[in-house]
PDB file of N, CA and C in Angstrom:
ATOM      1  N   UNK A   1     124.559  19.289  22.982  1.00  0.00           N
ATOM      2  CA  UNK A   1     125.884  19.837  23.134  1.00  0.00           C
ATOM      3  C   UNK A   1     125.829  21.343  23.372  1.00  0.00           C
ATOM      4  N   UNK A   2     124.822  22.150  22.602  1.00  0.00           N
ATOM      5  CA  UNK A   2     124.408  23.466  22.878  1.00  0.00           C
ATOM      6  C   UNK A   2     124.589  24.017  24.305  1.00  0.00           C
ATOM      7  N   UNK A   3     123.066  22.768  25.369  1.00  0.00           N
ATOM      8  CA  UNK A   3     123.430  22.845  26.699  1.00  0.00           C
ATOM      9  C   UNK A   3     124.364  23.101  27.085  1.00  0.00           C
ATOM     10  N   UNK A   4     125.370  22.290  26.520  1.00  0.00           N
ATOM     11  CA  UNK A   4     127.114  21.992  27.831  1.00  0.00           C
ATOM     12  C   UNK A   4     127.465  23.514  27.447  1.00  0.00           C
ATOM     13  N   UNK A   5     127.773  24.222  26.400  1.00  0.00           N
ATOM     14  CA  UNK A   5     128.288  25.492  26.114  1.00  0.00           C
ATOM     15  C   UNK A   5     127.700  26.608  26.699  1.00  0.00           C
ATOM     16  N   UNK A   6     125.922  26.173  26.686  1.00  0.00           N
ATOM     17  CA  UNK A   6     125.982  27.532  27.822  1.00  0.00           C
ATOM     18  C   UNK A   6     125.565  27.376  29.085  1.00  0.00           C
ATOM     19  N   UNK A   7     126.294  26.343  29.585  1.00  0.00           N
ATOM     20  CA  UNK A   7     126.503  26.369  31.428  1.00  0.00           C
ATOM     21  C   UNK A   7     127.986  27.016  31.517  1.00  0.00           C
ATOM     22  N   UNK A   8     128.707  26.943  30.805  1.00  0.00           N
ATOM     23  CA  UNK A   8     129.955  27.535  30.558  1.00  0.00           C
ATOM     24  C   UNK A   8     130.016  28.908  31.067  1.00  0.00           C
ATOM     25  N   UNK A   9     129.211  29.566  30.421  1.00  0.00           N
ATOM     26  CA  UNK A   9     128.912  30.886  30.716  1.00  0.00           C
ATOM     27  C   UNK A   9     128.207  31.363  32.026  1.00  0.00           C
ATOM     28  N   UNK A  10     128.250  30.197  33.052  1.00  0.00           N
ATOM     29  CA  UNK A  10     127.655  30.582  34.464  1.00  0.00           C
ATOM     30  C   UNK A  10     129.098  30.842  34.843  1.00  0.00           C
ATOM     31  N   UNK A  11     130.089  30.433  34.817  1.00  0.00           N
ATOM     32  CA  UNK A  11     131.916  30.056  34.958  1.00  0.00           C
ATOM     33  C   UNK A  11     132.502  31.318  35.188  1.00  0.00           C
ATOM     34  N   UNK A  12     132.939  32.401  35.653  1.00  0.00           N
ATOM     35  CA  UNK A  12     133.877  33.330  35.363  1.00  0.00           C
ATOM     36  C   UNK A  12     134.956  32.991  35.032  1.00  0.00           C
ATOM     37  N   UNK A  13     135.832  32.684  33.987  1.00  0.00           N
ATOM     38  CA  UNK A  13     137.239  32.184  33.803  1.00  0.00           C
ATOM     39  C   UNK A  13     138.657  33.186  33.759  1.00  0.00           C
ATOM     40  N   UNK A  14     138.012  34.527  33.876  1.00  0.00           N
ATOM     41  CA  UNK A  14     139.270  35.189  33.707  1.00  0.00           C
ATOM     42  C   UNK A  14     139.817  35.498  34.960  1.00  0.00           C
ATOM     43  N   UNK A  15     139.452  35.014  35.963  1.00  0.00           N
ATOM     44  CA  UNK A  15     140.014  35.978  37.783  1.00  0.00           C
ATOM     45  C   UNK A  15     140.797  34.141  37.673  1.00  0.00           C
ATOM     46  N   UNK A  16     141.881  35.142  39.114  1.00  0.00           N
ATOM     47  CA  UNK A  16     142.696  34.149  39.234  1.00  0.00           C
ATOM     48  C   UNK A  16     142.096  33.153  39.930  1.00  0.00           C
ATOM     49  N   UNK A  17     142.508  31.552  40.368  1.00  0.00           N
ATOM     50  CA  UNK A  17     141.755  30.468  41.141  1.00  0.00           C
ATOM     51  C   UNK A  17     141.902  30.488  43.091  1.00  0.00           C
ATOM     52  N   UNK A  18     141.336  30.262  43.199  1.00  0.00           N
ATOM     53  CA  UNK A  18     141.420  30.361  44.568  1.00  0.00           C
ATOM     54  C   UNK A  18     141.935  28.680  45.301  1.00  0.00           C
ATOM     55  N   UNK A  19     143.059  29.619  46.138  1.00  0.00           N
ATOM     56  CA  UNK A  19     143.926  28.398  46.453  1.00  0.00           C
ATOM     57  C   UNK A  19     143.883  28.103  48.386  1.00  0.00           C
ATOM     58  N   UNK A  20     144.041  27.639  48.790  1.00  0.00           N
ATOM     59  CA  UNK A  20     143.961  26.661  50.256  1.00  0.00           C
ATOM     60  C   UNK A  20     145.386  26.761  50.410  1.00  0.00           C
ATOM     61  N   UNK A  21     145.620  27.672  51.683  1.00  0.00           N
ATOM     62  CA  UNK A  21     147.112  27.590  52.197  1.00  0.00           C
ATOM     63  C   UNK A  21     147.355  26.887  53.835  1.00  0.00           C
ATOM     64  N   UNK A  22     148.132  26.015  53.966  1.00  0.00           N
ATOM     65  CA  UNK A  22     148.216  25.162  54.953  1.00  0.00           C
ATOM     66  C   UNK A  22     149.271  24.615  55.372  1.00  0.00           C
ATOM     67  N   UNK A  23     150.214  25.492  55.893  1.00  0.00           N
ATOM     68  CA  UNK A  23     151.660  25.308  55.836  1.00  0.00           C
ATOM     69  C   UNK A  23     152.610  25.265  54.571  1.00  0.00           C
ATOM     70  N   UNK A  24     153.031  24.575  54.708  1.00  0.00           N
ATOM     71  CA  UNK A  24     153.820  24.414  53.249  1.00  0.00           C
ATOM     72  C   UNK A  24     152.834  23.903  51.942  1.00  0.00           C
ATOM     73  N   UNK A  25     151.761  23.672  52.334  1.00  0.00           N
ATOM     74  CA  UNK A  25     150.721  22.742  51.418  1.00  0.00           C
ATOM     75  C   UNK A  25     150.105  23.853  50.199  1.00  0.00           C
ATOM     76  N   UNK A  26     149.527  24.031  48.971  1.00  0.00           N
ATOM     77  CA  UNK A  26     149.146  25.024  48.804  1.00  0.00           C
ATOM     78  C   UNK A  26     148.308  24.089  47.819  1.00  0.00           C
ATOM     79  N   UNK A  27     146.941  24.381  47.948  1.00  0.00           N
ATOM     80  CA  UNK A  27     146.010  23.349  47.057  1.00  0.00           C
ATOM     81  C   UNK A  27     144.935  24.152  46.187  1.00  0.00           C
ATOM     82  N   UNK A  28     144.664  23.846  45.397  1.00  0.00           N
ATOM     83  CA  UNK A  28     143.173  24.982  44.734  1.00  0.00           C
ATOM     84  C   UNK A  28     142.218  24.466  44.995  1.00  0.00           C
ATOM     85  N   UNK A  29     141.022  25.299  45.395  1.00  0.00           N
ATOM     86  CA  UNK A  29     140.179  24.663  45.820  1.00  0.00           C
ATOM     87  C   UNK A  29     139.488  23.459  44.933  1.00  0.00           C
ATOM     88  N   UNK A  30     139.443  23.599  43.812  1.00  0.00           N
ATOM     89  CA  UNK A  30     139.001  22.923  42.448  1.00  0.00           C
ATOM     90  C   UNK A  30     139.771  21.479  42.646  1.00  0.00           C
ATOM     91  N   UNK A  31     140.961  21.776  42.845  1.00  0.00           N
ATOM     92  CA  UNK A  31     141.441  20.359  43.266  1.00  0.00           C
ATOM     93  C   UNK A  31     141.011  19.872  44.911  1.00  0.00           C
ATOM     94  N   UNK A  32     141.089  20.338  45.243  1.00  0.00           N
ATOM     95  CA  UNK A  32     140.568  20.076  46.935  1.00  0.00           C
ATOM     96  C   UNK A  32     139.646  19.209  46.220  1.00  0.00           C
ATOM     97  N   UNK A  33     138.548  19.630  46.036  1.00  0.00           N
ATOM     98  CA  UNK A  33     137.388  19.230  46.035  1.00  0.00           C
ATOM     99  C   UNK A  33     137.149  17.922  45.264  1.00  0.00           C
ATOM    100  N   UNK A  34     137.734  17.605  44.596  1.00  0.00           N
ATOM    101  CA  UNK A  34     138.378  16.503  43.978  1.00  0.00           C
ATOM    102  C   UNK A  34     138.872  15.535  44.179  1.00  0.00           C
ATOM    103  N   UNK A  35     140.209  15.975  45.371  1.00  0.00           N
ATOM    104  CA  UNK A  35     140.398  15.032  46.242  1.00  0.00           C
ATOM    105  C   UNK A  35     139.432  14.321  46.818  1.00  0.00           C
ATOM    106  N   UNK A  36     138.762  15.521  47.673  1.00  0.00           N
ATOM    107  CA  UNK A  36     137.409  14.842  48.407  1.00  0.00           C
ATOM    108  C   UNK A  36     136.220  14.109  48.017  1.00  0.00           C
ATOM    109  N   UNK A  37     136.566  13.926  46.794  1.00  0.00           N
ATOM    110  CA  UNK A  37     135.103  13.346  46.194  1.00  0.00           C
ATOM    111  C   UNK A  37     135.804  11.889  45.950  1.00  0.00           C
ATOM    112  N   UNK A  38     137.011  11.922  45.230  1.00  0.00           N
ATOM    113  CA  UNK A  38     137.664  10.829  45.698  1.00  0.00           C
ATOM    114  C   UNK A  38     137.325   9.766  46.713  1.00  0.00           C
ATOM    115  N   UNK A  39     137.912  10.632  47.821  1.00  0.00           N
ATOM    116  CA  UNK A  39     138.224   9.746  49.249  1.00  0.00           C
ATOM    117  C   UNK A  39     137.018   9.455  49.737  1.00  0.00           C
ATOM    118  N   UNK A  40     136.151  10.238  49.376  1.00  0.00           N
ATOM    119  CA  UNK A  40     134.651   9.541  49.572  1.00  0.00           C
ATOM    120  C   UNK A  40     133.825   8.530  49.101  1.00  0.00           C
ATOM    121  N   UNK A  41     134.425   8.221  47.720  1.00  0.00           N
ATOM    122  CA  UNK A  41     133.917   7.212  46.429  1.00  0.00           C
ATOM    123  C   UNK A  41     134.952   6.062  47.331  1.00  0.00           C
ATOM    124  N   UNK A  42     135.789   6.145  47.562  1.00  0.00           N
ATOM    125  CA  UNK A  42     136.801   4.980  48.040  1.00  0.00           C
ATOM    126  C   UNK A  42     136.072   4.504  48.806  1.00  0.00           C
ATOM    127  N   UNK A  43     135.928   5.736  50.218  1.00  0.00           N
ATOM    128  CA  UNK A  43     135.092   5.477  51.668  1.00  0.00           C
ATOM    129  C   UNK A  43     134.072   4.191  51.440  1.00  0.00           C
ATOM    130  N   UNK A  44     133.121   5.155  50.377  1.00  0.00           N
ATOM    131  CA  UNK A  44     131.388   4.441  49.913  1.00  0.00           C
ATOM    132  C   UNK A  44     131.812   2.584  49.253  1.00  0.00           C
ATOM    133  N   UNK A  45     132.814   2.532  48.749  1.00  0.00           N
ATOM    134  CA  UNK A  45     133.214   1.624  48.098  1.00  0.00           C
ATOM    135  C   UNK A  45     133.780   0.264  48.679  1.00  0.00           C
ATOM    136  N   UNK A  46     133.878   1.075  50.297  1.00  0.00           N
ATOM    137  CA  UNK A  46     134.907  -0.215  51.607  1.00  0.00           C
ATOM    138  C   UNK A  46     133.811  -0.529  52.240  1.00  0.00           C
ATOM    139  N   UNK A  47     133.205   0.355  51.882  1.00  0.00           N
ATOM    140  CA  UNK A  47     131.656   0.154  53.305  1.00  0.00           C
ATOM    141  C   UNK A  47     130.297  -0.416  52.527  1.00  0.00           C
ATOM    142  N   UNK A  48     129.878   0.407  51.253  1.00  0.00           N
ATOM    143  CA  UNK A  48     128.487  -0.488  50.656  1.00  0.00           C
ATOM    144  C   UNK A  48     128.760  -2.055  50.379  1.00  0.00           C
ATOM    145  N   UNK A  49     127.652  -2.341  51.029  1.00  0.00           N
ATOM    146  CA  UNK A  49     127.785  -3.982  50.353  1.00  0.00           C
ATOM    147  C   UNK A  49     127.861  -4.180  48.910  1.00  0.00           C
ATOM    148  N   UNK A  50     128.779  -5.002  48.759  1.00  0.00           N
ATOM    149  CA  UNK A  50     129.105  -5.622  47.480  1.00  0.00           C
ATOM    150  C   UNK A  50     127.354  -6.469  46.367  1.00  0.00           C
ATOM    151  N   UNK A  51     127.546  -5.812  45.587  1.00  0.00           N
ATOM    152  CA  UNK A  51     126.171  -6.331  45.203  1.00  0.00           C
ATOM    153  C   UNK A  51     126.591  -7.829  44.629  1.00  0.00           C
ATOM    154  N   UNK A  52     125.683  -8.306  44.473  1.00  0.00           N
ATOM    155  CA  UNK A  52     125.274 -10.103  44.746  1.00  0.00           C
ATOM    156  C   UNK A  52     125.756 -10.730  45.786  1.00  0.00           C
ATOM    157  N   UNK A  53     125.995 -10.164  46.845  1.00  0.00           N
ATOM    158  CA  UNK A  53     126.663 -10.797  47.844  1.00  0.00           C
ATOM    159  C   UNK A  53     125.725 -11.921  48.269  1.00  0.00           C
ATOM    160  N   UNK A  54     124.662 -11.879  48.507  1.00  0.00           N
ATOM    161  CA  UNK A  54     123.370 -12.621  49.124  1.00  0.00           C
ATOM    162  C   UNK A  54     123.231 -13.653  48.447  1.00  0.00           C
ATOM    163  N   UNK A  55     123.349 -13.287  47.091  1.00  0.00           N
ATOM    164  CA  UNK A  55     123.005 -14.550  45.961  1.00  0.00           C
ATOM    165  C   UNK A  55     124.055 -15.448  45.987  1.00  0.00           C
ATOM    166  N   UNK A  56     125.063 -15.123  45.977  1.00  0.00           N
ATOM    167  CA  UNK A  56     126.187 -15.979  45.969  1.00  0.00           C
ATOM    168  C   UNK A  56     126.234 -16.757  47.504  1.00  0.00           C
ATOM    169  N   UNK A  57     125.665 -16.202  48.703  1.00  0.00           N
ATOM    170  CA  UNK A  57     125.422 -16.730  50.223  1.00  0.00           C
ATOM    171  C   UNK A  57     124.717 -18.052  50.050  1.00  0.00           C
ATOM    172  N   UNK A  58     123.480 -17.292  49.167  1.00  0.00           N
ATOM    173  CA  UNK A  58     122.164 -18.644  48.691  1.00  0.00           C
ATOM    174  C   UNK A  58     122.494 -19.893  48.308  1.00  0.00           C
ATOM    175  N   UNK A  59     123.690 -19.787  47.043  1.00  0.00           N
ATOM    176  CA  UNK A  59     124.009 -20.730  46.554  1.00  0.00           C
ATOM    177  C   UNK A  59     124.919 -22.168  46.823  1.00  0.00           C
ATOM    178  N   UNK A  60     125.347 -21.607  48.134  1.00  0.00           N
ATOM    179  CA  UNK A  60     126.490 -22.585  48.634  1.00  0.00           C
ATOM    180  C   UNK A  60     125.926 -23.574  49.856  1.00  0.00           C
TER     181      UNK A  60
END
């Protein structure tokens, strides 16, 4: 637990966050990035094959 407390201290926490402006849209990057890890886990999730798929092929 020691660890987790001092990666903390790589962090600057007192400056303000930096935000993504895009018309009316206004996002932080922290969330951006979030999103995107998201929509990528979804992506990976429509496309990797389903595991046991084969075994269950075998059996029928």
């Amino acid at each position: 637990m020691a660890f987790l407390w001092s990666l903390a201290a790589f962090i600057p926490l007192d400056n303000y966050g930096h935000y993504i402006h895009w018309g009316v849209i206004n996002i932080s990057v922290a969330n951006f990035i979030v999103v995107v890890l998201m929509i990528m886990t979804f992506v990976a999730a429509l496309l990797l094959p389903f595991p046991g798929r084969n075994r269950r092929k075998g059996n029928q």
